[in-house]
N, C-alpha and C. Protein backbone atom coordinates (compact mmCIF):
# COMPACT_ATOMS: atom_id res chain seq x y z
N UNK A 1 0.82 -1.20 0.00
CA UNK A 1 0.00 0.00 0.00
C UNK A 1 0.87 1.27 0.00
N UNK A 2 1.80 1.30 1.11
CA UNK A 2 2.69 2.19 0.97
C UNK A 2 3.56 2.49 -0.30
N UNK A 3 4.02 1.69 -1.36
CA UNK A 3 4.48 1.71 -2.05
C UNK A 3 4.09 2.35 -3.32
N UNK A 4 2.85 2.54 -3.17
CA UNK A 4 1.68 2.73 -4.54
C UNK A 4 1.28 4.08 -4.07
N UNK A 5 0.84 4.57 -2.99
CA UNK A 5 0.85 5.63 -2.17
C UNK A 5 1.84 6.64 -2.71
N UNK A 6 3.33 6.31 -2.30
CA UNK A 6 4.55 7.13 -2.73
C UNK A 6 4.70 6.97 -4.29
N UNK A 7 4.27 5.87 -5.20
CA UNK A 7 4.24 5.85 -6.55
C UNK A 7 3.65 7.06 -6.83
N UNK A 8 2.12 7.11 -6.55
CA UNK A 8 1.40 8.37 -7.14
C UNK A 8 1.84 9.52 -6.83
N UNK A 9 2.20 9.72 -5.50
CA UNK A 9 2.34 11.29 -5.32
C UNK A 9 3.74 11.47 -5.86
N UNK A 10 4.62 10.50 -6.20
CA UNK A 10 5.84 10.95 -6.96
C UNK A 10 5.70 11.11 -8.57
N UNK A 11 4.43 10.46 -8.96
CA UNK A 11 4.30 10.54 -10.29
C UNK A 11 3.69 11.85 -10.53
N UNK A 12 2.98 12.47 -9.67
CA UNK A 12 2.18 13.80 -9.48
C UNK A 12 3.12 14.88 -9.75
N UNK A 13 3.76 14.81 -8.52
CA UNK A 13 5.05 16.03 -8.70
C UNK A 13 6.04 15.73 -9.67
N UNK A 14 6.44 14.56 -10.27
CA UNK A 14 7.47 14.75 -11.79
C UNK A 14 6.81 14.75 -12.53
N UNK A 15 5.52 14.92 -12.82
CA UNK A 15 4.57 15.70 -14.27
C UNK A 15 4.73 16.89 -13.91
N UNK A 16 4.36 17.62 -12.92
CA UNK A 16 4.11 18.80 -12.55
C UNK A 16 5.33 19.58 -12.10
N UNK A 17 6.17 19.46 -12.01
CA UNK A 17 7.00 20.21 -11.76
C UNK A 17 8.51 19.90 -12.42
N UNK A 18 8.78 18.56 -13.03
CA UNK A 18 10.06 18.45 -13.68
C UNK A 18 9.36 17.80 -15.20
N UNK A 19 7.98 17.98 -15.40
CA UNK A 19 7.66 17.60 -16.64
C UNK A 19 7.99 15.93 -17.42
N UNK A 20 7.61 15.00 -16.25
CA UNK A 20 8.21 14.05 -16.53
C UNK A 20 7.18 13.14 -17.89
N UNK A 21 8.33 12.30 -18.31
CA UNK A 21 7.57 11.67 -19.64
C UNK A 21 8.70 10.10 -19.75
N UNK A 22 8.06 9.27 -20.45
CA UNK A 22 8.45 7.94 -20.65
C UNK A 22 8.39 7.76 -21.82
N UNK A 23 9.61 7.08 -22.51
CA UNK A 23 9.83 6.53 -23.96
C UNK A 23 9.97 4.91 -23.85
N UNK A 24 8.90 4.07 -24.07
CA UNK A 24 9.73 3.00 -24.62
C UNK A 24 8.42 1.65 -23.08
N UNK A 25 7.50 2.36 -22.94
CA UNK A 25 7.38 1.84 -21.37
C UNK A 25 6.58 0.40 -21.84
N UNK A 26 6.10 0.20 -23.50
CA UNK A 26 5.72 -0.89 -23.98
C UNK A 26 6.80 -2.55 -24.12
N UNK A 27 7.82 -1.69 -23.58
CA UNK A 27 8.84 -3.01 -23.34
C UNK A 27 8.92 -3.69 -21.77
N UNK A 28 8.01 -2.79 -21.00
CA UNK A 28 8.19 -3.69 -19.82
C UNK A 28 7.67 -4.66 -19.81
N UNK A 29 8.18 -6.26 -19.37
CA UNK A 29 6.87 -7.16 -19.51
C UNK A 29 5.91 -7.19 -18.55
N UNK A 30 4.61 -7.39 -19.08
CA UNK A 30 3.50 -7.64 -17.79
C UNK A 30 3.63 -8.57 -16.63
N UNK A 31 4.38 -9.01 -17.07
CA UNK A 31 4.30 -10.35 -15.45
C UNK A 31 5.86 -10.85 -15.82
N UNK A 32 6.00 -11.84 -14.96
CA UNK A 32 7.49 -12.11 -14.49
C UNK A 32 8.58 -11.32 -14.42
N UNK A 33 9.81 -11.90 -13.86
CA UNK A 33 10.98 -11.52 -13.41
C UNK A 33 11.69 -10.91 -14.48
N UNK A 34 12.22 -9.74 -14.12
CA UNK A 34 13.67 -9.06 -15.01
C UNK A 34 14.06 -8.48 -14.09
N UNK A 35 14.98 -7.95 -14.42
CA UNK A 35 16.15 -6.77 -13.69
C UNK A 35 16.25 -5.32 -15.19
N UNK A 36 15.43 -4.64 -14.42
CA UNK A 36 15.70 -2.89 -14.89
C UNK A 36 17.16 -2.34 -14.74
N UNK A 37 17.81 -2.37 -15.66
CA UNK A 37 19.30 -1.91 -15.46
C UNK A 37 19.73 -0.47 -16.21
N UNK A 38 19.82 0.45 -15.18
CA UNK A 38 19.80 1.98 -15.48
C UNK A 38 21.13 2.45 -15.48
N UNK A 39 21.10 3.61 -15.97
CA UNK A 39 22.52 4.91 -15.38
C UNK A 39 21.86 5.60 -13.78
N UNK A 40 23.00 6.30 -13.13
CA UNK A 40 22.49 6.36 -11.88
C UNK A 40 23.65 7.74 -11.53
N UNK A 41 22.82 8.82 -11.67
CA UNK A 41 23.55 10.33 -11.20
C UNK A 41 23.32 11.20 -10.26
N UNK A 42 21.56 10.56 -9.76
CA UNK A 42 21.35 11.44 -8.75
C UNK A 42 20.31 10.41 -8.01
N UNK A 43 19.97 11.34 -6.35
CA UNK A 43 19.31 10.40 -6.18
C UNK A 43 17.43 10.47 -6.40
N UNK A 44 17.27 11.08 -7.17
CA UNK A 44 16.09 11.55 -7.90
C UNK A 44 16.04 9.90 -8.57
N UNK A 45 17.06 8.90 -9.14
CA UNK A 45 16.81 8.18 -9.94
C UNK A 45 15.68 6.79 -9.36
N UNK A 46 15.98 6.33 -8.84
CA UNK A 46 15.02 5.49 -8.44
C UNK A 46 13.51 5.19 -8.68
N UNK A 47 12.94 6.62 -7.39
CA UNK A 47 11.96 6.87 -7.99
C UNK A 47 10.84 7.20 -9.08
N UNK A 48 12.73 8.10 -10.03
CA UNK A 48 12.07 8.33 -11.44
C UNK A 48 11.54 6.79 -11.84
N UNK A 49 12.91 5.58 -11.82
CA UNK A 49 12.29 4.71 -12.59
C UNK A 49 10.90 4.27 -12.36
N UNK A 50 10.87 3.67 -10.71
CA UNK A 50 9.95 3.28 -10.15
C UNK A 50 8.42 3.92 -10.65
N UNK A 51 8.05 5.48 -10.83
CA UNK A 51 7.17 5.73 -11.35
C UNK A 51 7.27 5.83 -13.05
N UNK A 52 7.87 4.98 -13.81
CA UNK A 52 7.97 5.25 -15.40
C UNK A 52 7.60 3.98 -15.52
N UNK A 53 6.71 3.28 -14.74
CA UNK A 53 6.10 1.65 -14.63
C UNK A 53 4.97 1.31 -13.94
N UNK A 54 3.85 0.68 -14.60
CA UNK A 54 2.94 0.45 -13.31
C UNK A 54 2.95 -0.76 -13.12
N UNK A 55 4.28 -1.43 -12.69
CA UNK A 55 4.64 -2.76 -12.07
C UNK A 55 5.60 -2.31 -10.91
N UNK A 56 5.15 -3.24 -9.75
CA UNK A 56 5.70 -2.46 -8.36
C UNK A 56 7.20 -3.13 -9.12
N UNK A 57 8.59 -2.60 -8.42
CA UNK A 57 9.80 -2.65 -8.53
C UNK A 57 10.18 -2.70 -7.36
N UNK A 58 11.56 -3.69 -7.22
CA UNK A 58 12.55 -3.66 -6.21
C UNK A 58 13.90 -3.13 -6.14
N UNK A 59 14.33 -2.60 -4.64
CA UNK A 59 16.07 -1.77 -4.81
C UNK A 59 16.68 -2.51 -3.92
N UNK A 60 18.02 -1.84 -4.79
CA UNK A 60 19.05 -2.83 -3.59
C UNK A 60 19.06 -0.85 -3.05
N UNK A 61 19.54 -0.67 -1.76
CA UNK A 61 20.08 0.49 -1.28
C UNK A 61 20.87 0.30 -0.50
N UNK A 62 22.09 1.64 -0.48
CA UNK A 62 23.02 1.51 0.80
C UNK A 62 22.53 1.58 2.05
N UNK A 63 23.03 0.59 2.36
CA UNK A 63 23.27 -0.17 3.94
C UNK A 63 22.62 0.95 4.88
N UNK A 64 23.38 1.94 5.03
CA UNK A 64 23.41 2.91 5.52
C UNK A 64 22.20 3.92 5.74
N UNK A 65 21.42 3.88 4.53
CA UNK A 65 20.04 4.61 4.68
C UNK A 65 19.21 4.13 5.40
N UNK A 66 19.33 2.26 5.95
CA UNK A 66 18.74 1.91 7.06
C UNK A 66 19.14 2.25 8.22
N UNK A 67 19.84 2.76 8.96
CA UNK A 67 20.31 2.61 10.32
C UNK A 67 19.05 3.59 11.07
N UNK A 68 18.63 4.57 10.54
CA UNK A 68 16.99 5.17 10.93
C UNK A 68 15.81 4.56 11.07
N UNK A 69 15.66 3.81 12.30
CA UNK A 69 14.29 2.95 12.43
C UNK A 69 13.24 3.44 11.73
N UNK A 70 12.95 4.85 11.58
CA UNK A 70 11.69 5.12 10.90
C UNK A 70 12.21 4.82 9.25
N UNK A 71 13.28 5.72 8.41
CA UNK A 71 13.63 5.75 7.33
C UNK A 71 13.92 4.20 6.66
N UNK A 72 14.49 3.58 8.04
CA UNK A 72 14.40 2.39 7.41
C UNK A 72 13.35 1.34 6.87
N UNK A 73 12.42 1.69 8.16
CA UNK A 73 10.60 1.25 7.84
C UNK A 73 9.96 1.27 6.40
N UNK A 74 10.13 2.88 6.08
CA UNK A 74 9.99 3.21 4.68
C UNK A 74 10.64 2.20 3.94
N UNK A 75 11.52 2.47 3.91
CA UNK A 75 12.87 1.87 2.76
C UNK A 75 12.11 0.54 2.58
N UNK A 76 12.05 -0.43 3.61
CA UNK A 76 11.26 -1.99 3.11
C UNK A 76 10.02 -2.21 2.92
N UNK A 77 9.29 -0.90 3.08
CA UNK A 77 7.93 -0.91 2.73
C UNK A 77 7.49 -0.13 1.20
N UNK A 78 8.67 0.03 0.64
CA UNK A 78 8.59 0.56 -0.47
C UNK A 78 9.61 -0.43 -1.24
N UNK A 79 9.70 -1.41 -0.64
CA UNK A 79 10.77 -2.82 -1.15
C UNK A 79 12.30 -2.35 -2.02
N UNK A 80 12.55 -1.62 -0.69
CA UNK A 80 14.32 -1.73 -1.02
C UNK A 80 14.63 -2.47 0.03
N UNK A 81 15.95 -2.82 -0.03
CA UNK A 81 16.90 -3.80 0.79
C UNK A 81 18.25 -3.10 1.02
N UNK A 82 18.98 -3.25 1.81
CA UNK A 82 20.22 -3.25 1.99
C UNK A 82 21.66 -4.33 1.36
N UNK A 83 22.30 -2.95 0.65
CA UNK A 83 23.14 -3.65 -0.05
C UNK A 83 24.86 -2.96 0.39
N UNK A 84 25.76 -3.15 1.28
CA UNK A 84 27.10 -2.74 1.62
C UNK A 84 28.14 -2.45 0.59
N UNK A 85 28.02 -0.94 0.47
CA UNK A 85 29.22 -0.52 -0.60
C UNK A 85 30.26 -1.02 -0.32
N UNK A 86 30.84 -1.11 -1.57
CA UNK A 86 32.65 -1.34 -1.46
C UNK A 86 32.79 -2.81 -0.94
N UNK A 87 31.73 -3.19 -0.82
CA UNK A 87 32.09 -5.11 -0.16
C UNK A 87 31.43 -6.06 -1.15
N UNK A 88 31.88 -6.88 -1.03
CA UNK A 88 30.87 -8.76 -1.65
C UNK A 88 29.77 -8.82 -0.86
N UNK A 89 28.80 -8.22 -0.82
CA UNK A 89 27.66 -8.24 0.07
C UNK A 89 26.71 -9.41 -0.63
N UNK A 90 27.26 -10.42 0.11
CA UNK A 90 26.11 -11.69 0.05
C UNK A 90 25.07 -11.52 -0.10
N UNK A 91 24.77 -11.36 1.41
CA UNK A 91 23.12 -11.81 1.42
C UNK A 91 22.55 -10.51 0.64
N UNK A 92 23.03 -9.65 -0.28
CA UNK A 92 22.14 -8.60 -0.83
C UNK A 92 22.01 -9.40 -1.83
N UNK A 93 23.56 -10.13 -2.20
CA UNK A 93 23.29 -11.00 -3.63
C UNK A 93 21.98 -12.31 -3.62
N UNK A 94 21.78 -12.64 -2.56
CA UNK A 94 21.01 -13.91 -2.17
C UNK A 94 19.43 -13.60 -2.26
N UNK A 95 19.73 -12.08 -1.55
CA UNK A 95 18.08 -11.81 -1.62
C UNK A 95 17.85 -11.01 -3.21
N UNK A 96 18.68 -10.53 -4.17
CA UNK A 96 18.31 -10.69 -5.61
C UNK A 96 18.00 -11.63 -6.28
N UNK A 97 18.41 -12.65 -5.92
CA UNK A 97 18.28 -14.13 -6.42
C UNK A 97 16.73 -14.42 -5.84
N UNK A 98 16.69 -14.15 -4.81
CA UNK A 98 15.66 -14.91 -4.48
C UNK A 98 14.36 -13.89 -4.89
N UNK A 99 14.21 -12.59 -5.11
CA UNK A 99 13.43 -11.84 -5.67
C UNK A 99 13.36 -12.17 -6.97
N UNK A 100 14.11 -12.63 -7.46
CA UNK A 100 13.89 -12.42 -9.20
C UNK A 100 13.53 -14.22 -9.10
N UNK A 101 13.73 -15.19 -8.58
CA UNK A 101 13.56 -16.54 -8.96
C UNK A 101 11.68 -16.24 -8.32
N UNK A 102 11.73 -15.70 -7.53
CA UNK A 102 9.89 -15.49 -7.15
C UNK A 102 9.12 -14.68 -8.04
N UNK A 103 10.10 -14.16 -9.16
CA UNK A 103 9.07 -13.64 -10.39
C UNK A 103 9.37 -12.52 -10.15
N UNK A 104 10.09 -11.28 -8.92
CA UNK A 104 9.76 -10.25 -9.13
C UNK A 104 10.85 -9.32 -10.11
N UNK A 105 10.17 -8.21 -10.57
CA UNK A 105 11.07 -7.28 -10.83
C UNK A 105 12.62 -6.75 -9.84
N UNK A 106 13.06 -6.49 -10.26
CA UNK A 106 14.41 -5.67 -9.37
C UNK A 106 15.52 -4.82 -10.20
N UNK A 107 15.75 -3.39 -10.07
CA UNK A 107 16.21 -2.63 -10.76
C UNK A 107 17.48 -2.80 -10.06
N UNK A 108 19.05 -2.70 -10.58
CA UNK A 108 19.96 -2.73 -10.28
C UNK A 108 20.65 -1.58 -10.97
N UNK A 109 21.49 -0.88 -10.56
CA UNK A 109 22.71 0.05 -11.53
C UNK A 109 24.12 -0.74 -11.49
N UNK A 110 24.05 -0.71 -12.74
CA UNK A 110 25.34 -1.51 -13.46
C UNK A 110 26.57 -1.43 -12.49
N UNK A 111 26.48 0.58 -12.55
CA UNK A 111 27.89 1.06 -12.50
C UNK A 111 28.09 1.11 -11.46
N UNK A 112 27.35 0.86 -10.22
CA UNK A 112 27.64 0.25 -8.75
C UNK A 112 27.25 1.77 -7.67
N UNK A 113 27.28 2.88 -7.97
CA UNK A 113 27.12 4.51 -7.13
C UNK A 113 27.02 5.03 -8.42
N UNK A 114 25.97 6.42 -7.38
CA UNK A 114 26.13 7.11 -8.57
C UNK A 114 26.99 8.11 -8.87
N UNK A 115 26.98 8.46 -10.20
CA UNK A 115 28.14 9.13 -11.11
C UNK A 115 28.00 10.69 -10.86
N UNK A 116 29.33 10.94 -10.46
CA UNK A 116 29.77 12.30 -10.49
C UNK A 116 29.48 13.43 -11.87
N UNK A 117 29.29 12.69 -13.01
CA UNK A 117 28.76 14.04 -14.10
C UNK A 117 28.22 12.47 -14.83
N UNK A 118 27.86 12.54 -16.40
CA UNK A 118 26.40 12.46 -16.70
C UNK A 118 27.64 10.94 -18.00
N UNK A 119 28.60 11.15 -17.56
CA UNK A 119 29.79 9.91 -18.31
C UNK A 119 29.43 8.48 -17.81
N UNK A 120 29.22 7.68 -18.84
CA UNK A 120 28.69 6.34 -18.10
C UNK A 120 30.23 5.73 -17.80
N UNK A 121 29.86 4.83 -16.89
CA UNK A 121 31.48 4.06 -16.31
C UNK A 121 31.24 2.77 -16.86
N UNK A 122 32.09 1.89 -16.40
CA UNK A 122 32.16 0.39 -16.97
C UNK A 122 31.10 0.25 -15.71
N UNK A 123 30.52 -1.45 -16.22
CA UNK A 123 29.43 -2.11 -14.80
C UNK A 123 30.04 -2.79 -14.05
N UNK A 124 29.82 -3.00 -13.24
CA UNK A 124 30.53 -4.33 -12.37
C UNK A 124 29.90 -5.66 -12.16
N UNK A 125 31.21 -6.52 -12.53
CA UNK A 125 30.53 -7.79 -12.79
C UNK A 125 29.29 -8.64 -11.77
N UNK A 126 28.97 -7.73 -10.62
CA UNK A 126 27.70 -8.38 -10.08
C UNK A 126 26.37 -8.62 -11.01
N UNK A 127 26.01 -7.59 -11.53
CA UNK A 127 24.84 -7.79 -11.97
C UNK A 127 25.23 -9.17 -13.43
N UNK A 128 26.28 -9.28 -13.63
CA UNK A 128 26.45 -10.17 -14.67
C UNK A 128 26.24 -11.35 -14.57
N UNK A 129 26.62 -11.52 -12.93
CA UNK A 129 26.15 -12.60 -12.02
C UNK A 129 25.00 -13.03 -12.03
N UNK A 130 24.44 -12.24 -11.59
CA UNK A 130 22.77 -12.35 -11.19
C UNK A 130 22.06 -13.18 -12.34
N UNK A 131 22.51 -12.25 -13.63
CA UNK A 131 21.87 -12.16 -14.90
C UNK A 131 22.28 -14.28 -15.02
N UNK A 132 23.60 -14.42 -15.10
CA UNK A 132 23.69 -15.82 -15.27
C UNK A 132 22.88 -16.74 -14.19
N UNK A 133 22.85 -16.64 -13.10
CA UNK A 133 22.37 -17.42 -12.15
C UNK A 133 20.46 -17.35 -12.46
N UNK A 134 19.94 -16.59 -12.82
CA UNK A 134 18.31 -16.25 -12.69
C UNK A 134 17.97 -16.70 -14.38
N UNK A 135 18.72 -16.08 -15.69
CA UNK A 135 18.59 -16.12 -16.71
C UNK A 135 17.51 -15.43 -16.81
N UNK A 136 17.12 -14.43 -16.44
CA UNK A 136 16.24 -13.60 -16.35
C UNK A 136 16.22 -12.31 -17.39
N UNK A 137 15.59 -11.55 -18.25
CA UNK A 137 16.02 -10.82 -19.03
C UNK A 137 16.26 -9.51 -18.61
N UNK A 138 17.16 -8.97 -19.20
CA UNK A 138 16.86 -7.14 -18.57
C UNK A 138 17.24 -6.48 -19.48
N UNK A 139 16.41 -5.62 -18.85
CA UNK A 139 15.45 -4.26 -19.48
C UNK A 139 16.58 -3.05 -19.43
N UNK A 140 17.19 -2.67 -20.84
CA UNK A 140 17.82 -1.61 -20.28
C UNK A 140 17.38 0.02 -20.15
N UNK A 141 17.96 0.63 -19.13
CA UNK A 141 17.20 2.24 -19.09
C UNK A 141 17.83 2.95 -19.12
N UNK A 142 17.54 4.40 -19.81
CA UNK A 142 18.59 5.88 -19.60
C UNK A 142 17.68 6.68 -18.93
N UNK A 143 17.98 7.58 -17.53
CA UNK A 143 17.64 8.41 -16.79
C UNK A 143 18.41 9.44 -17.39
N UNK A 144 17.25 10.44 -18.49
CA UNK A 144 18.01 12.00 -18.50
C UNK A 144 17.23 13.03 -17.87
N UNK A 145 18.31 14.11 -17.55
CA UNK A 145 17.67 14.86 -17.04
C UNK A 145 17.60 14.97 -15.57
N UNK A 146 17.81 13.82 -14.92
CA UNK A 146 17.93 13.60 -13.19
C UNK A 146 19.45 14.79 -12.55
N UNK A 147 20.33 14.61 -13.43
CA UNK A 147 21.42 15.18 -12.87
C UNK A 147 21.26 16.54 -13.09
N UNK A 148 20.79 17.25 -13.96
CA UNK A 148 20.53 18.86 -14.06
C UNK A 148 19.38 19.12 -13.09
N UNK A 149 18.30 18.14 -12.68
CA UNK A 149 17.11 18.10 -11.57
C UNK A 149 18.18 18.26 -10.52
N UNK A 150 19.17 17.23 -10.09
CA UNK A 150 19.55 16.92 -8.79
C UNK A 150 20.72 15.90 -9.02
N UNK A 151 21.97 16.87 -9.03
CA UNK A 151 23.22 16.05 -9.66
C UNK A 151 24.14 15.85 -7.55
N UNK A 152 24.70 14.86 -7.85
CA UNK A 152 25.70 14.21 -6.85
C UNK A 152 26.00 15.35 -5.93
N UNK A 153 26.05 15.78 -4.48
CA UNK A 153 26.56 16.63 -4.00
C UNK A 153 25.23 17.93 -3.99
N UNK A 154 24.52 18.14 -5.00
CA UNK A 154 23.88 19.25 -4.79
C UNK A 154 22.41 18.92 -4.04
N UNK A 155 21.95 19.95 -2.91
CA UNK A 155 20.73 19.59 -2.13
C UNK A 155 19.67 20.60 -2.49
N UNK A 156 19.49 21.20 -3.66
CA UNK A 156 18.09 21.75 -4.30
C UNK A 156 18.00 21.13 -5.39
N UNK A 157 16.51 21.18 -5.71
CA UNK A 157 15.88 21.21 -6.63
C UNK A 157 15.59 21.48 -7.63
N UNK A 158 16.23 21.55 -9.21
CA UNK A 158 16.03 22.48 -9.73
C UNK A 158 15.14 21.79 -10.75
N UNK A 159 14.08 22.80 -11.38
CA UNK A 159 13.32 22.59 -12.58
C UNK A 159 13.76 22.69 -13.63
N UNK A 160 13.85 20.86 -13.60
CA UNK A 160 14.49 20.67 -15.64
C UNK A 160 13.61 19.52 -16.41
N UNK A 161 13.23 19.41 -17.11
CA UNK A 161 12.49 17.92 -17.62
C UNK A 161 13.34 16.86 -17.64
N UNK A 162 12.45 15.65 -16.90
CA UNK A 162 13.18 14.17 -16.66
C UNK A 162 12.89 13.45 -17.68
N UNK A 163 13.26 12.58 -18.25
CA UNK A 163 12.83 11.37 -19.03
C UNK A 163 13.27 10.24 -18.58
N UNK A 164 12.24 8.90 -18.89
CA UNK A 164 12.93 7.89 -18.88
C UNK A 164 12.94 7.11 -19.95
N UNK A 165 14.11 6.41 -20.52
CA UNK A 165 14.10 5.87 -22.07
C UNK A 165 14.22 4.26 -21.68
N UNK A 166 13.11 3.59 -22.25
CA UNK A 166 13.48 2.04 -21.95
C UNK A 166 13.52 1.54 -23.19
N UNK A 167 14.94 0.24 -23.20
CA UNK A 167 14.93 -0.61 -24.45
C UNK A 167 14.56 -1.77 -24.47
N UNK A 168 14.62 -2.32 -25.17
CA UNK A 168 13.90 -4.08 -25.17
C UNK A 168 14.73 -4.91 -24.56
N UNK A 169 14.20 -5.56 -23.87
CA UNK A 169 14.28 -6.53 -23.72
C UNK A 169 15.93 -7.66 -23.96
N UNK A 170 16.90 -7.71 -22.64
CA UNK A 170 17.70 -8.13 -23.79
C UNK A 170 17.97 -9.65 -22.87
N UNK A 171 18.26 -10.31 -24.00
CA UNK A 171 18.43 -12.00 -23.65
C UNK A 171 19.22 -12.91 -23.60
N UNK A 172 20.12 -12.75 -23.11
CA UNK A 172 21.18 -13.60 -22.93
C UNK A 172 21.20 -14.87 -23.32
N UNK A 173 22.13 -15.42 -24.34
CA UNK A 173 22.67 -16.87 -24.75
C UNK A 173 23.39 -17.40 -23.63
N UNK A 174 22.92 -18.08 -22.81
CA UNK A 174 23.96 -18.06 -21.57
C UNK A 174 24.37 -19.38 -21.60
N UNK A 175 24.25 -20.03 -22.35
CA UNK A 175 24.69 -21.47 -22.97
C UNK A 175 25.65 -21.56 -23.51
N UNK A 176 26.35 -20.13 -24.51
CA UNK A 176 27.15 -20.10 -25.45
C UNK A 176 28.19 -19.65 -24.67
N UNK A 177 28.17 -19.14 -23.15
CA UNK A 177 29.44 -18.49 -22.71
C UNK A 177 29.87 -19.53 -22.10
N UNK A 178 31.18 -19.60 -21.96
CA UNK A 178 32.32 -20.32 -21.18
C UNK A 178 32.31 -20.29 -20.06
N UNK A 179 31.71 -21.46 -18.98
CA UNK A 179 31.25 -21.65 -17.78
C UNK A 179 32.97 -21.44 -16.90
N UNK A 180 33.81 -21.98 -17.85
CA UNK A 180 35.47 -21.79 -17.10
C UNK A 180 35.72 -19.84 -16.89
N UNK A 181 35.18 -19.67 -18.09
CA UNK A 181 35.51 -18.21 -17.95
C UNK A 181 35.51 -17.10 -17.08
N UNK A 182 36.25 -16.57 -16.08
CA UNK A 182 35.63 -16.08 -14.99
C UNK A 182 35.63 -14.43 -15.71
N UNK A 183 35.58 -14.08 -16.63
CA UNK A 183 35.67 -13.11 -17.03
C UNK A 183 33.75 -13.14 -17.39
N UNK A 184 33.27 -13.65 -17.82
CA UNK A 184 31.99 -13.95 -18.48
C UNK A 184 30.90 -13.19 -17.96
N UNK A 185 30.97 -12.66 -16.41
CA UNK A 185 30.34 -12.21 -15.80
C UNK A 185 30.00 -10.59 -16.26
N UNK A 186 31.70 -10.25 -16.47
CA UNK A 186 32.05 -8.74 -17.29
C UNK A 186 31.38 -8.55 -17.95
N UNK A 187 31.38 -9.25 -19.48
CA UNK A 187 31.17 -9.48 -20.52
C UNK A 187 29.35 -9.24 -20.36
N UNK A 188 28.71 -9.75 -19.58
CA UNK A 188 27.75 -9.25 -19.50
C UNK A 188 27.00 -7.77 -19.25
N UNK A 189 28.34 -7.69 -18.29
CA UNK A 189 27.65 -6.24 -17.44
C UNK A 189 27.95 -5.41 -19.12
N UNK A 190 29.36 -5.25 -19.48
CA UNK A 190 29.64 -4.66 -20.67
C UNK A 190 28.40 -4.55 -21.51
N UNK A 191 27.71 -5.84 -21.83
CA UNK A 191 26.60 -6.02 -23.18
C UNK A 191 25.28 -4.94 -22.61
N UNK A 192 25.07 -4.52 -21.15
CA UNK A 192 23.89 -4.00 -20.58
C UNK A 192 24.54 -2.68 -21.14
N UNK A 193 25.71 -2.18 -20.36
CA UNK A 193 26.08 -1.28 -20.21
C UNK A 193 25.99 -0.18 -21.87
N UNK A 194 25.99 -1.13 -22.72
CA UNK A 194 26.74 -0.83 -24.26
C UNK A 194 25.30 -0.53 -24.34
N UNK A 195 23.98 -1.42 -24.09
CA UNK A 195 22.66 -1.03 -24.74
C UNK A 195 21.94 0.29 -23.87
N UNK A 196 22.39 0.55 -22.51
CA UNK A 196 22.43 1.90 -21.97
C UNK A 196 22.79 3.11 -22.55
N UNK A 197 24.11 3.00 -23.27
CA UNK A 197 24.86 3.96 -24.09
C UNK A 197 24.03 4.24 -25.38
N UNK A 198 23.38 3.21 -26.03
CA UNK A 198 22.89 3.17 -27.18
C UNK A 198 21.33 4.50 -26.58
N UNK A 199 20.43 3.92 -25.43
CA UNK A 199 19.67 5.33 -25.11
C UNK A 199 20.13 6.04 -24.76
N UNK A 200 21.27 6.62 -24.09
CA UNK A 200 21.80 7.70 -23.40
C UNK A 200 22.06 8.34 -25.40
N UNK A 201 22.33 8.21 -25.85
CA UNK A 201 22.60 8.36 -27.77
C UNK A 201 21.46 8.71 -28.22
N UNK A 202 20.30 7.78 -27.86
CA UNK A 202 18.88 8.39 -28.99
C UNK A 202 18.18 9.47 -27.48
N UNK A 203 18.62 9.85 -26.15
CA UNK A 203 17.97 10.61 -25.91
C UNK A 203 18.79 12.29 -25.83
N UNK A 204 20.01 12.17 -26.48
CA UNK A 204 20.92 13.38 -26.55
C UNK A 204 20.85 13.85 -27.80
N UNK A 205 20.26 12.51 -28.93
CA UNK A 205 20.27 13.17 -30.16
C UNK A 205 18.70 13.60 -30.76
N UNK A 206 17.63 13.90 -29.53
CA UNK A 206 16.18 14.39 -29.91
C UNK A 206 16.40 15.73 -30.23
């Protein structure tokens, strides 16, 4: 309930005040599991995605935004989780697994934090992980516009139009990669990362 609650009134205020709009939202699928895999510059992003869908979504979040009994309340009632920067955080990896093998959605950022200016980075081979272990498809996304709204470091608001650009659907041959390969994992994040770049491209060149 809570979750759908904060959906609307966030979808309210990014029409109304950052002019928000969605390209592409006929690629989400209606039912079962994927992983939404975005760029990530501010923390405006989330929610943008979260309302550019009317399928509830899951987050991993830093660790850290829980330690506030109330904030943290929120945080799992709007189905984020805790995930420990800078570490091998297991059980964040365990409970992705186990969200996406129960069918649900779960949005991940490739590039691990978000980015200091609007330059995509390489991904890190977690989500490449995931992607092999679930075989689950994902959805790639470009968030523009979040960082001129509300870039890294800055605490106002400013009025700019958001978009969110989603691409199809992408599907991994995961048969054809080299189970010895410990690189393989990369190689994935790379293939998300490359179809990110491809919208971050058709939404710079409107």
């Amino acid at each position: 309930m809570l979750y759908f609650i904060g959906w609307s009134l966030f979808l309210i205020f990014f029409k109304m005040y950052l002019g928000f709009t969605v390209v592409g939202r006929e690629n989400i699928p209606e039912k079962g599991a994927f992983i939404l895999a975005s760029n990530h510059v501010s923390y405006l992003d989330p929610p943008i995605l979260g309302t550019s869908m009317y399928r509830s979504l899951n987050y991993m979040a830093r660790a850290n935004l829980f330690k506030r009994q109330c904030f943290g309340w929120i945080m799992r009632h709007i189905h984020a989780f805790p995930v420990g920067r800078n570490t091998n955080d297991f059980w964040a990896i365990k409970e992705s697994l186990r969200l996406l093998y129960s069918g649900r959605p779960l949005v991940i950022f490739p590039e691990g934090t978000r980015a200091k200016d609007k330059t995509l980075r390489q991904g890190k081979p977690g989500v490449g992980f995931i992607v092999a272990k679930t075989r689950v498809p994902v959805i790639p996304a470009y968030v523009g516009g979040s960082f001129e709204a509300l870039s890294r470091g800055v605490k106002t608001l400013k009025r700019h139009p958001v978009s969110v650009h989603i691409g199809k659907p992408i599907f991994f041959d995961l048969d054809n990669l080299d189970r010895k390969d410990k690189a393989r994992y990369q190689k994935i994040s790379d293939e998300i990362m490359k179809r990110i770049a491809e919208l971050k491209s058709n939404y710079e060149s409107r």
